[in-house]
PDB file of N, CA and C in Angstrom:
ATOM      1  N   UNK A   1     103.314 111.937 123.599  1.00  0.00           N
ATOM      2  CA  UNK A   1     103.536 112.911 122.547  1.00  0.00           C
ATOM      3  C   UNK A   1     102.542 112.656 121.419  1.00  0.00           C
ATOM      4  N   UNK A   2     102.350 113.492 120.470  1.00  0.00           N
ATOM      5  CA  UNK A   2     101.253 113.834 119.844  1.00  0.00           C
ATOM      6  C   UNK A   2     101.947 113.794 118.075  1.00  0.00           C
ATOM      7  N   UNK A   3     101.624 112.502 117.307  1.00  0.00           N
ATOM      8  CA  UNK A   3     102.002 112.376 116.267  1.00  0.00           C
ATOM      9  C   UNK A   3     101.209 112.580 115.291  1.00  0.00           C
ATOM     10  N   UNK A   4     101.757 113.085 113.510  1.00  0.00           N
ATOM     11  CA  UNK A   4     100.385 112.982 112.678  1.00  0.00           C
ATOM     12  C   UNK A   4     100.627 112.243 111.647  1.00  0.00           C
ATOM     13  N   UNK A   5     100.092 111.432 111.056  1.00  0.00           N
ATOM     14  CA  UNK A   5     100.513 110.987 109.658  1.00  0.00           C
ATOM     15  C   UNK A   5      99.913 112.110 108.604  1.00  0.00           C
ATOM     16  N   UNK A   6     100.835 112.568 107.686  1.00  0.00           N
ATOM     17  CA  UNK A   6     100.267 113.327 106.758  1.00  0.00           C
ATOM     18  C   UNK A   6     100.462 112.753 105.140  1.00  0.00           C
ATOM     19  N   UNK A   7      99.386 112.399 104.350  1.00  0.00           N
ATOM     20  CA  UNK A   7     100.013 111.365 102.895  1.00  0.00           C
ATOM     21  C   UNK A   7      98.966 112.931 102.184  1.00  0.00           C
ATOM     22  N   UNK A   8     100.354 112.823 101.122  1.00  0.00           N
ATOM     23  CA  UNK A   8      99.708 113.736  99.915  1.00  0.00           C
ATOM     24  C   UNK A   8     100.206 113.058  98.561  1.00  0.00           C
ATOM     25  N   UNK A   9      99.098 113.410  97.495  1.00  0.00           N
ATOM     26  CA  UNK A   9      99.188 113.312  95.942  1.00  0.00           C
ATOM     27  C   UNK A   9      98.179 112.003  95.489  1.00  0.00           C
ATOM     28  N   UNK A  10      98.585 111.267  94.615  1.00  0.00           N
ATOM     29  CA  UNK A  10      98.007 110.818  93.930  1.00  0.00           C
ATOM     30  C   UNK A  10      97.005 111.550  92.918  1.00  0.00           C
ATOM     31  N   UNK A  11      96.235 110.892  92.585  1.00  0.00           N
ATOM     32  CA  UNK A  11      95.660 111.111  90.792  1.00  0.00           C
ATOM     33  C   UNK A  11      94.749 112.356  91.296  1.00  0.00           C
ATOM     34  N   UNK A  12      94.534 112.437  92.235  1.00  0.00           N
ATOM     35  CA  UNK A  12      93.902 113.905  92.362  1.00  0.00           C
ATOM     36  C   UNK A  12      94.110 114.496  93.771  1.00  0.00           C
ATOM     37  N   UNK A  13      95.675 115.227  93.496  1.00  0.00           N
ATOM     38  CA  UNK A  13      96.779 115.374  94.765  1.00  0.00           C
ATOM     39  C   UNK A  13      95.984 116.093  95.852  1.00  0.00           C
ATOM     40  N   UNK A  14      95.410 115.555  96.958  1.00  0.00           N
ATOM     41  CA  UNK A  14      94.731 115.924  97.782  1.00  0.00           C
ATOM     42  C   UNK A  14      95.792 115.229  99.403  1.00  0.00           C
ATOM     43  N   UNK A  15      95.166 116.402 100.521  1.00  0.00           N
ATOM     44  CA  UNK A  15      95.794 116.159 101.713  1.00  0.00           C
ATOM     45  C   UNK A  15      95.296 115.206 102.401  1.00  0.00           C
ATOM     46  N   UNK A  16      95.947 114.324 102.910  1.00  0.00           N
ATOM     47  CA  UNK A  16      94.786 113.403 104.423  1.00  0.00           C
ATOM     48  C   UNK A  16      95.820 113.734 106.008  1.00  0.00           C
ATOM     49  N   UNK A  17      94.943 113.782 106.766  1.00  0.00           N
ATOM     50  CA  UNK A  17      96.086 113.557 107.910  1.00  0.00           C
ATOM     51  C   UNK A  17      95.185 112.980 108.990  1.00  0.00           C
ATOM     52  N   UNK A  18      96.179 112.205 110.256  1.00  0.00           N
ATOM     53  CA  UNK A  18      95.531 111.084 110.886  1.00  0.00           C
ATOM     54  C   UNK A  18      96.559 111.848 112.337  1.00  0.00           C
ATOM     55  N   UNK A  19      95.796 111.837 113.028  1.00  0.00           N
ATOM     56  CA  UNK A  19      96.621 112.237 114.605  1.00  0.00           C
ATOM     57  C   UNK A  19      96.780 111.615 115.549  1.00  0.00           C
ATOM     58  N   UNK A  20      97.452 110.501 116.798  1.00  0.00           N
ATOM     59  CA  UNK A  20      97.383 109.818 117.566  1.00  0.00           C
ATOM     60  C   UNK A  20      98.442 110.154 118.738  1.00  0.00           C
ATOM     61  N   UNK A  21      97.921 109.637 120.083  1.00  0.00           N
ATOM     62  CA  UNK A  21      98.908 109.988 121.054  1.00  0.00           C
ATOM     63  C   UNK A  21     100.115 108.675 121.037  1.00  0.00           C
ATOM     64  N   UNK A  22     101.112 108.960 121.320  1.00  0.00           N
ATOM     65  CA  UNK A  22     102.224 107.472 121.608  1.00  0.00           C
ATOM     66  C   UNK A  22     102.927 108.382 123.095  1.00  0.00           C
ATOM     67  N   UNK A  23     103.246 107.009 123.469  1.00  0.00           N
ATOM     68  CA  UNK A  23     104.195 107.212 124.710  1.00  0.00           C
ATOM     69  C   UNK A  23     105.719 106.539 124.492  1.00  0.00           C
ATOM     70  N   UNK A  24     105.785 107.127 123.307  1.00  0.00           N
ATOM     71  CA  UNK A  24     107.441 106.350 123.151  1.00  0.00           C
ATOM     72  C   UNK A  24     108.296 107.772 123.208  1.00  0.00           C
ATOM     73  N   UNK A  25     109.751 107.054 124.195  1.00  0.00           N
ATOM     74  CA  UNK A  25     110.272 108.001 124.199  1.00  0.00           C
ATOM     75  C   UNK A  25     111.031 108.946 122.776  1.00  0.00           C
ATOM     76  N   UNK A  26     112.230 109.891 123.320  1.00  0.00           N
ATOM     77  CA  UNK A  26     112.423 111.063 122.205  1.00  0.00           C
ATOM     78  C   UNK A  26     113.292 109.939 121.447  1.00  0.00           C
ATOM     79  N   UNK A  27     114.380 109.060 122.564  1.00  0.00           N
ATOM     80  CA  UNK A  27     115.676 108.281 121.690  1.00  0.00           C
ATOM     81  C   UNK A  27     114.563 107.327 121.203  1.00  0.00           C
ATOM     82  N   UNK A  28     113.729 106.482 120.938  1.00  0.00           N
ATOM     83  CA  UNK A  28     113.057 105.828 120.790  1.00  0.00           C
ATOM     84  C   UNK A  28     111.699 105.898 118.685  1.00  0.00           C
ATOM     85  N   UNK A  29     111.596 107.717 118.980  1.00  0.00           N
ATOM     86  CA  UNK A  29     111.306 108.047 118.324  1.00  0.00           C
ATOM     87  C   UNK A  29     111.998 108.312 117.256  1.00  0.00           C
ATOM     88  N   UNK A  30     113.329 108.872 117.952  1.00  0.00           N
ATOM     89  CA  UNK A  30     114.576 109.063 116.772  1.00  0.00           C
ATOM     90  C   UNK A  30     115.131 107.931 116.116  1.00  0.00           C
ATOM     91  N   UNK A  31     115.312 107.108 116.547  1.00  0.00           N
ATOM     92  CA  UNK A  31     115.479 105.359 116.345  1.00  0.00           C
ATOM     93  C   UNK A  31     114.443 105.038 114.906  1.00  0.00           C
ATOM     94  N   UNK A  32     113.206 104.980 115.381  1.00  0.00           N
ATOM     95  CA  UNK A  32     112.103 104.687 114.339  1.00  0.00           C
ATOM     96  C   UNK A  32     112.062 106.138 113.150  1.00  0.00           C
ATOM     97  N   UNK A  33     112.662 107.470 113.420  1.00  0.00           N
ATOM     98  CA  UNK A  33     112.829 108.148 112.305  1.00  0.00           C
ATOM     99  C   UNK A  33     113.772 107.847 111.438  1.00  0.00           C
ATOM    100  N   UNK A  34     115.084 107.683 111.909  1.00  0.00           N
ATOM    101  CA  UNK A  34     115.977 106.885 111.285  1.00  0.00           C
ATOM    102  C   UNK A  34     115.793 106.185 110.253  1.00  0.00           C
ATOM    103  N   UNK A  35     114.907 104.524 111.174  1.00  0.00           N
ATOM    104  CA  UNK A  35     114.862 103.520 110.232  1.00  0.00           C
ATOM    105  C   UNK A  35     113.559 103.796 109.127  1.00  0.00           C
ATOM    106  N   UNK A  36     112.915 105.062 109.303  1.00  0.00           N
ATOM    107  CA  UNK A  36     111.733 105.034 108.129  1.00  0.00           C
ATOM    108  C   UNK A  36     111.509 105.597 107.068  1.00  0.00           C
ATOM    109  N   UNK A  37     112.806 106.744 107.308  1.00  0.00           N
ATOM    110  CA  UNK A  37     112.904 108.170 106.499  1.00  0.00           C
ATOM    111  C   UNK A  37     113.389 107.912 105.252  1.00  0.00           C
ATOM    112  N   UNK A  38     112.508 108.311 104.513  1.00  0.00           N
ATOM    113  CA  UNK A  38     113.020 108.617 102.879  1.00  0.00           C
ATOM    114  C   UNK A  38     114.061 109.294 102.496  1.00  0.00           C
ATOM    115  N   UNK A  39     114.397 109.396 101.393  1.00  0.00           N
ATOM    116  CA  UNK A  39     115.358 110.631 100.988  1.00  0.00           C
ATOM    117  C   UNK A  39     114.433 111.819 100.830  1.00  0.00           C
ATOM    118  N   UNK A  40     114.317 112.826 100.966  1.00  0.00           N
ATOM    119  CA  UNK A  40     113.646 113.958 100.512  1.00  0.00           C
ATOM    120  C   UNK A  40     114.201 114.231  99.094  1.00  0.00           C
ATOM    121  N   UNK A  41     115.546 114.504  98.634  1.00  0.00           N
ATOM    122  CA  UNK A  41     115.791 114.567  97.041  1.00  0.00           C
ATOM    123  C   UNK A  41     115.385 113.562  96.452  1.00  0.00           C
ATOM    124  N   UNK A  42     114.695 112.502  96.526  1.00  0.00           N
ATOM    125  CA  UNK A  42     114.674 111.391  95.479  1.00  0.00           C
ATOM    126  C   UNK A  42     113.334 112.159  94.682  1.00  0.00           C
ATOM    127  N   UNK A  43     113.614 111.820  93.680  1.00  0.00           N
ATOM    128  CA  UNK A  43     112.485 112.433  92.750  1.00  0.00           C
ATOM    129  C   UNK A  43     111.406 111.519  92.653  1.00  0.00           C
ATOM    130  N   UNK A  44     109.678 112.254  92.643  1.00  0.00           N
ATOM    131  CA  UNK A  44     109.165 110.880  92.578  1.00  0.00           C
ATOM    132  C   UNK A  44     108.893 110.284  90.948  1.00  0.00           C
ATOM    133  N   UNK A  45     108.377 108.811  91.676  1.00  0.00           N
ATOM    134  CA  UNK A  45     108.528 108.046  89.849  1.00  0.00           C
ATOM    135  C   UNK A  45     107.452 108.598  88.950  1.00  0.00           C
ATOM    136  N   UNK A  46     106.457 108.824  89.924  1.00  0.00           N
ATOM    137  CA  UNK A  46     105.063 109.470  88.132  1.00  0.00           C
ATOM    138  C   UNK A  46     104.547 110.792  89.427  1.00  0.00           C
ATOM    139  N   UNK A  47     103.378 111.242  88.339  1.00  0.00           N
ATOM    140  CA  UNK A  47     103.010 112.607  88.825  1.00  0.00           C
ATOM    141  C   UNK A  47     101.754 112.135  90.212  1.00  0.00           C
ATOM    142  N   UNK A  48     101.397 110.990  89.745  1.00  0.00           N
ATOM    143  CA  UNK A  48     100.415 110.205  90.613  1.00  0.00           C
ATOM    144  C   UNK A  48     101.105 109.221  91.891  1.00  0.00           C
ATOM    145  N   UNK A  49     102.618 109.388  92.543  1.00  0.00           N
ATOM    146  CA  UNK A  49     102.772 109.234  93.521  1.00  0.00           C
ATOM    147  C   UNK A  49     102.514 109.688  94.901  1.00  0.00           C
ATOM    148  N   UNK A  50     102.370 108.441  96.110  1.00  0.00           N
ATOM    149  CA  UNK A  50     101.492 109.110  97.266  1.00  0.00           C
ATOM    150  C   UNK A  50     103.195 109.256  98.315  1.00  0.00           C
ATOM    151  N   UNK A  51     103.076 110.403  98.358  1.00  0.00           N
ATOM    152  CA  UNK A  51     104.025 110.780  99.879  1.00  0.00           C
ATOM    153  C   UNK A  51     103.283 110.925 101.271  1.00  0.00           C
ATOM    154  N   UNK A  52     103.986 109.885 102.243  1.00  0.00           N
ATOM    155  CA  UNK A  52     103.685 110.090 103.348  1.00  0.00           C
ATOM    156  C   UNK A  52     105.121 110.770 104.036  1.00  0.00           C
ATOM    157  N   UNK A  53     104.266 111.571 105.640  1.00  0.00           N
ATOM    158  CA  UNK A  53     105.160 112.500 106.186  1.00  0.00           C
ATOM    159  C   UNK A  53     104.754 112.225 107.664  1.00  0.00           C
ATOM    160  N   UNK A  54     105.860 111.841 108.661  1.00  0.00           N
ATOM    161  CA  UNK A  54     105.489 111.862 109.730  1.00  0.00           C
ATOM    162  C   UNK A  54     106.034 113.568 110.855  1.00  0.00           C
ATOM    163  N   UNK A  55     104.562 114.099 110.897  1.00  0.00           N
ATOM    164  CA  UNK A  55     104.600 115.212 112.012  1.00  0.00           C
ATOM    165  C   UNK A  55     104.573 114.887 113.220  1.00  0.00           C
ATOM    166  N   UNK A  56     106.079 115.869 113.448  1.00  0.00           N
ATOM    167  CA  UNK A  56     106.444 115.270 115.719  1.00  0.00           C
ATOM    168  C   UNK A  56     107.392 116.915 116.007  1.00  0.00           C
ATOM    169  N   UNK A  57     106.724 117.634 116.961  1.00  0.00           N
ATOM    170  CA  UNK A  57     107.434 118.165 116.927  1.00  0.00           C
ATOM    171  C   UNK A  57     107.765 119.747 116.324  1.00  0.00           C
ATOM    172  N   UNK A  58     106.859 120.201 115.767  1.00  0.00           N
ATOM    173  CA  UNK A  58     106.893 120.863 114.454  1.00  0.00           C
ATOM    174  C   UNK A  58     107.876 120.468 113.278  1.00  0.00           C
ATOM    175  N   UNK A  59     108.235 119.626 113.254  1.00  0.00           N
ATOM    176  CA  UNK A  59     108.605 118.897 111.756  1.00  0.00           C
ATOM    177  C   UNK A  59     107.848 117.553 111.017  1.00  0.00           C
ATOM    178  N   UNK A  60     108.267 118.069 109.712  1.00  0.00           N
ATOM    179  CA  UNK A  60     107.421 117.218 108.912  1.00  0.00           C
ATOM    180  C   UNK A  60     108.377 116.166 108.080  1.00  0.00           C
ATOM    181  N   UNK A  61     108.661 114.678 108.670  1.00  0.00           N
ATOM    182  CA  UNK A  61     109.812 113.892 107.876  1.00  0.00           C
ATOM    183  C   UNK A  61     109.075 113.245 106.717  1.00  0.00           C
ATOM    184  N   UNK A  62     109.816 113.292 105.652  1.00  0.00           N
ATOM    185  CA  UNK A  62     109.255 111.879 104.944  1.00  0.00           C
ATOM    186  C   UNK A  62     109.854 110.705 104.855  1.00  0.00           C
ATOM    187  N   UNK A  63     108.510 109.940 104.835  1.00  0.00           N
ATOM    188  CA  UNK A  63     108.890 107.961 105.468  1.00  0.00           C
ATOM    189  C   UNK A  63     108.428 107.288 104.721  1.00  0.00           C
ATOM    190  N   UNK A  64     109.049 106.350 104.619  1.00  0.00           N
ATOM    191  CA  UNK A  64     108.858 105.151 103.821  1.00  0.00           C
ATOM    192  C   UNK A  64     107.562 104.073 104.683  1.00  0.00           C
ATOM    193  N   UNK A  65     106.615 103.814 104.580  1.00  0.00           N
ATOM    194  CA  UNK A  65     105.832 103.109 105.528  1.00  0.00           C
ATOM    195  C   UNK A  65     106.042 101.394 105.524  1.00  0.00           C
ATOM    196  N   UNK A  66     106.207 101.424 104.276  1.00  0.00           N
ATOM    197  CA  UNK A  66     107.037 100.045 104.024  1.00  0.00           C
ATOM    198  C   UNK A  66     108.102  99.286 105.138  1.00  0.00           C
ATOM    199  N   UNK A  67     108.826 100.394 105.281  1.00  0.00           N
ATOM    200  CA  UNK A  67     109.748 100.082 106.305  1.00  0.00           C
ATOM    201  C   UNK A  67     109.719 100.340 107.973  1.00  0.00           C
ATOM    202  N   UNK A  68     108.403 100.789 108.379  1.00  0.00           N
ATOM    203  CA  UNK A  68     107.811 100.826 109.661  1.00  0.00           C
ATOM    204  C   UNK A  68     108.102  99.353 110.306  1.00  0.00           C
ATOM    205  N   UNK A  69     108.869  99.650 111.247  1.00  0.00           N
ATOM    206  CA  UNK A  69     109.395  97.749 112.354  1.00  0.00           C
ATOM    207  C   UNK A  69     107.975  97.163 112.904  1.00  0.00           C
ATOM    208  N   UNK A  70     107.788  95.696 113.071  1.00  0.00           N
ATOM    209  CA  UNK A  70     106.713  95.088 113.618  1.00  0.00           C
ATOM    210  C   UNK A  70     106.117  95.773 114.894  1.00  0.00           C
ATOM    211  N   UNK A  71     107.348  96.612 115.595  1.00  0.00           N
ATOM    212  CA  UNK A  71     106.465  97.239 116.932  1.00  0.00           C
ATOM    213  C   UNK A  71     105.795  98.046 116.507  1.00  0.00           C
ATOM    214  N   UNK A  72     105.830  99.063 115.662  1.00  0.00           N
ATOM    215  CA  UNK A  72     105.103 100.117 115.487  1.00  0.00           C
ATOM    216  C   UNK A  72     104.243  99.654 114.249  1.00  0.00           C
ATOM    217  N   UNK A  73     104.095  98.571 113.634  1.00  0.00           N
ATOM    218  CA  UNK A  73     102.748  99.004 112.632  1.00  0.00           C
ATOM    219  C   UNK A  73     101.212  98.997 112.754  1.00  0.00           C
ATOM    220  N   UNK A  74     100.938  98.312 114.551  1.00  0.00           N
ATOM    221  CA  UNK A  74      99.879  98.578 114.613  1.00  0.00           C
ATOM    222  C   UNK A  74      99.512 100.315 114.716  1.00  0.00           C
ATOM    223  N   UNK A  75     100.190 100.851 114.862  1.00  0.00           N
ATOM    224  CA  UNK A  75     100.229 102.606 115.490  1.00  0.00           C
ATOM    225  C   UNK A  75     100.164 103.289 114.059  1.00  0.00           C
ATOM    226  N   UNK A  76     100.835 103.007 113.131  1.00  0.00           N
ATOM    227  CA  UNK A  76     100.500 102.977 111.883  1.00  0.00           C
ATOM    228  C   UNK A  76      99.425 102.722 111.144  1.00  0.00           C
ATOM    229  N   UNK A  77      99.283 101.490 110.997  1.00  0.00           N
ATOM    230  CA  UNK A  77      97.694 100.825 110.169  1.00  0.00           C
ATOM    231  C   UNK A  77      96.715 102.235 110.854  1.00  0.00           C
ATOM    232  N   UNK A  78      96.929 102.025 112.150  1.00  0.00           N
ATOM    233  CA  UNK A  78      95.520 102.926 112.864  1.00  0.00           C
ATOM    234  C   UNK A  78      95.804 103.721 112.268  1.00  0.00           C
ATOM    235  N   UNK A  79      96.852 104.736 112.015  1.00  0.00           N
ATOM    236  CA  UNK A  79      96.613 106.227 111.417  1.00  0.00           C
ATOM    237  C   UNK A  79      96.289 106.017 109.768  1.00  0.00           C
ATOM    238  N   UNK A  80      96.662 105.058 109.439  1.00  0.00           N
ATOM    239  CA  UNK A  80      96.287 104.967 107.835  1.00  0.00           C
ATOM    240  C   UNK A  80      94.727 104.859 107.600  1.00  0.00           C
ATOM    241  N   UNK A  81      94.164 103.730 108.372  1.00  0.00           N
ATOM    242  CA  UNK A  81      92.828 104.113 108.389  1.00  0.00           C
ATOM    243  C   UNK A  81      91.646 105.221 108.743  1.00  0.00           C
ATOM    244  N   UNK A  82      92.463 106.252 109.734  1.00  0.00           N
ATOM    245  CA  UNK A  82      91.811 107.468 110.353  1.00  0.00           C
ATOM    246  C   UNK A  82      92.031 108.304 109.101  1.00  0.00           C
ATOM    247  N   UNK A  83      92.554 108.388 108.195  1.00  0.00           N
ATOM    248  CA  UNK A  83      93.371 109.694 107.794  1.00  0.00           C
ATOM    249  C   UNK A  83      92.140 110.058 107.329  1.00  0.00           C
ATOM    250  N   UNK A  84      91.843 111.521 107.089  1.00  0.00           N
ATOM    251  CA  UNK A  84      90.880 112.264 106.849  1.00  0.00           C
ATOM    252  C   UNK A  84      91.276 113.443 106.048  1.00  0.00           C
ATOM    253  N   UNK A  85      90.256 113.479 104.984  1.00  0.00           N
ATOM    254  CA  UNK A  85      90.920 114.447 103.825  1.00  0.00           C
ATOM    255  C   UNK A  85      91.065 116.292 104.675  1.00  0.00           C
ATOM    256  N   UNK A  86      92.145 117.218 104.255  1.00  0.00           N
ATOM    257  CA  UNK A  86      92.265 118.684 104.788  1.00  0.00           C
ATOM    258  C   UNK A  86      92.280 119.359 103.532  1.00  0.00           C
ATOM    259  N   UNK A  87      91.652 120.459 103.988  1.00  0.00           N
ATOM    260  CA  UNK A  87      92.252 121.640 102.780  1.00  0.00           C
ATOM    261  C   UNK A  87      93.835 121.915 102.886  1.00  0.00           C
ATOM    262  N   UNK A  88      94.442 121.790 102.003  1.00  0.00           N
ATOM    263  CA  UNK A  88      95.802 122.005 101.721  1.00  0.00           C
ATOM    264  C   UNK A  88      95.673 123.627 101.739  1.00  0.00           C
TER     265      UNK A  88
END
Protein backbone atom coordinates (compact mmCIF):
# COMPACT_ATOMS: atom_id res chain seq x y z
CA UNK A 1 0.00 0.00 0.00
CA UNK A 2 0.95 3.42 -0.89
CA UNK A 3 1.53 5.96 2.06
CA UNK A 4 2.26 9.87 2.19
CA UNK A 5 3.65 11.93 4.83
CA UNK A 6 2.17 15.34 4.48
CA UNK A 7 3.81 18.29 7.21
CA UNK A 8 2.35 21.80 6.84
CA UNK A 9 3.07 25.40 8.50
CA UNK A 10 5.71 26.80 10.14
CA UNK A 11 7.16 30.44 9.79
CA UNK A 12 6.34 30.43 6.23
CA UNK A 13 3.26 27.84 6.16
CA UNK A 14 4.24 25.92 3.16
CA UNK A 15 3.28 22.13 2.00
CA UNK A 16 5.94 19.15 1.87
CA UNK A 17 4.88 15.66 1.10
CA UNK A 18 7.01 12.38 0.98
CA UNK A 19 5.38 9.06 -0.65
CA UNK A 20 6.55 5.41 0.06
CA UNK A 21 5.33 1.86 -0.57
CA UNK A 22 4.85 -0.44 2.92
CA UNK A 23 3.63 -3.91 3.02
CA UNK A 24 2.03 -3.77 6.35
CA UNK A 25 -1.14 -5.07 6.72
CA UNK A 26 -4.81 -2.99 7.10
CA UNK A 27 -5.05 -4.38 11.18
CA UNK A 28 -1.45 -3.53 11.37
CA UNK A 29 -1.81 -0.09 9.93
CA UNK A 30 -4.78 0.62 12.11
CA UNK A 31 -2.73 -0.42 15.18
CA UNK A 32 0.12 2.22 14.27
CA UNK A 33 -2.86 4.90 13.48
CA UNK A 34 -4.11 4.46 16.77
CA UNK A 35 -0.89 4.71 18.58
CA UNK A 36 0.20 8.03 16.51
CA UNK A 37 -2.85 10.11 16.05
CA UNK A 38 -3.20 13.47 17.42
CA UNK A 39 -6.25 15.08 18.53
CA UNK A 40 -7.46 17.06 15.56
CA UNK A 41 -9.34 19.72 18.10
CA UNK A 42 -6.25 20.48 20.01
CA UNK A 43 -5.46 23.93 19.12
CA UNK A 44 -2.04 24.62 17.99
CA UNK A 45 0.49 26.39 20.51
CA UNK A 46 1.88 29.44 18.11
CA UNK A 47 1.02 30.42 14.53
CA UNK A 48 4.53 28.86 13.54
CA UNK A 49 3.56 25.22 14.42
CA UNK A 50 4.49 22.20 12.03
CA UNK A 51 1.50 19.59 11.51
CA UNK A 52 2.18 16.36 10.20
CA UNK A 53 -0.61 14.10 8.44
CA UNK A 54 -0.43 10.61 7.51
CA UNK A 55 -2.26 9.87 3.86
CA UNK A 56 -3.63 5.99 3.42
CA UNK A 57 -6.42 5.49 1.75
CA UNK A 58 -7.96 8.72 0.80
CA UNK A 59 -7.69 10.02 4.31
CA UNK A 60 -5.62 12.42 5.81
CA UNK A 61 -4.86 11.59 9.89
CA UNK A 62 -2.98 13.77 12.04
CA UNK A 63 0.09 12.20 14.00
CA UNK A 64 2.17 12.82 16.44
CA UNK A 65 5.71 11.58 14.98
CA UNK A 66 7.11 11.61 18.32
CA UNK A 67 5.18 8.74 19.07
CA UNK A 68 5.94 6.54 15.89
CA UNK A 69 7.03 2.68 17.65
CA UNK A 70 10.79 1.54 16.99
CA UNK A 71 9.36 -0.70 14.06
CA UNK A 72 8.24 1.91 12.02
CA UNK A 73 10.72 4.86 12.41
CA UNK A 74 12.98 3.82 9.93
CA UNK A 75 9.82 4.17 7.29
CA UNK A 76 9.41 7.45 8.81
CA UNK A 77 12.93 9.19 9.05
CA UNK A 78 12.88 8.08 5.15
CA UNK A 79 9.76 10.07 4.46
CA UNK A 80 10.94 13.00 6.58
CA UNK A 81 13.94 13.30 4.61
CA UNK A 82 12.20 12.88 1.01
CA UNK A 83 9.55 15.40 1.77
CA UNK A 84 9.43 17.81 -1.04
CA UNK A 85 7.86 21.19 -1.05
CA UNK A 86 3.86 21.23 -3.21
CA UNK A 87 1.76 23.95 -4.17
CA UNK A 88 -0.94 23.93 -1.61
Amino acid sequence: MEIKLQRFGGMIPMKQEATTQVSWSDKELQQLIDHICRDEKKEPESMNEICHYLAVDGREIPVDLKKVPPKYKATFEGLKAELKYVKA
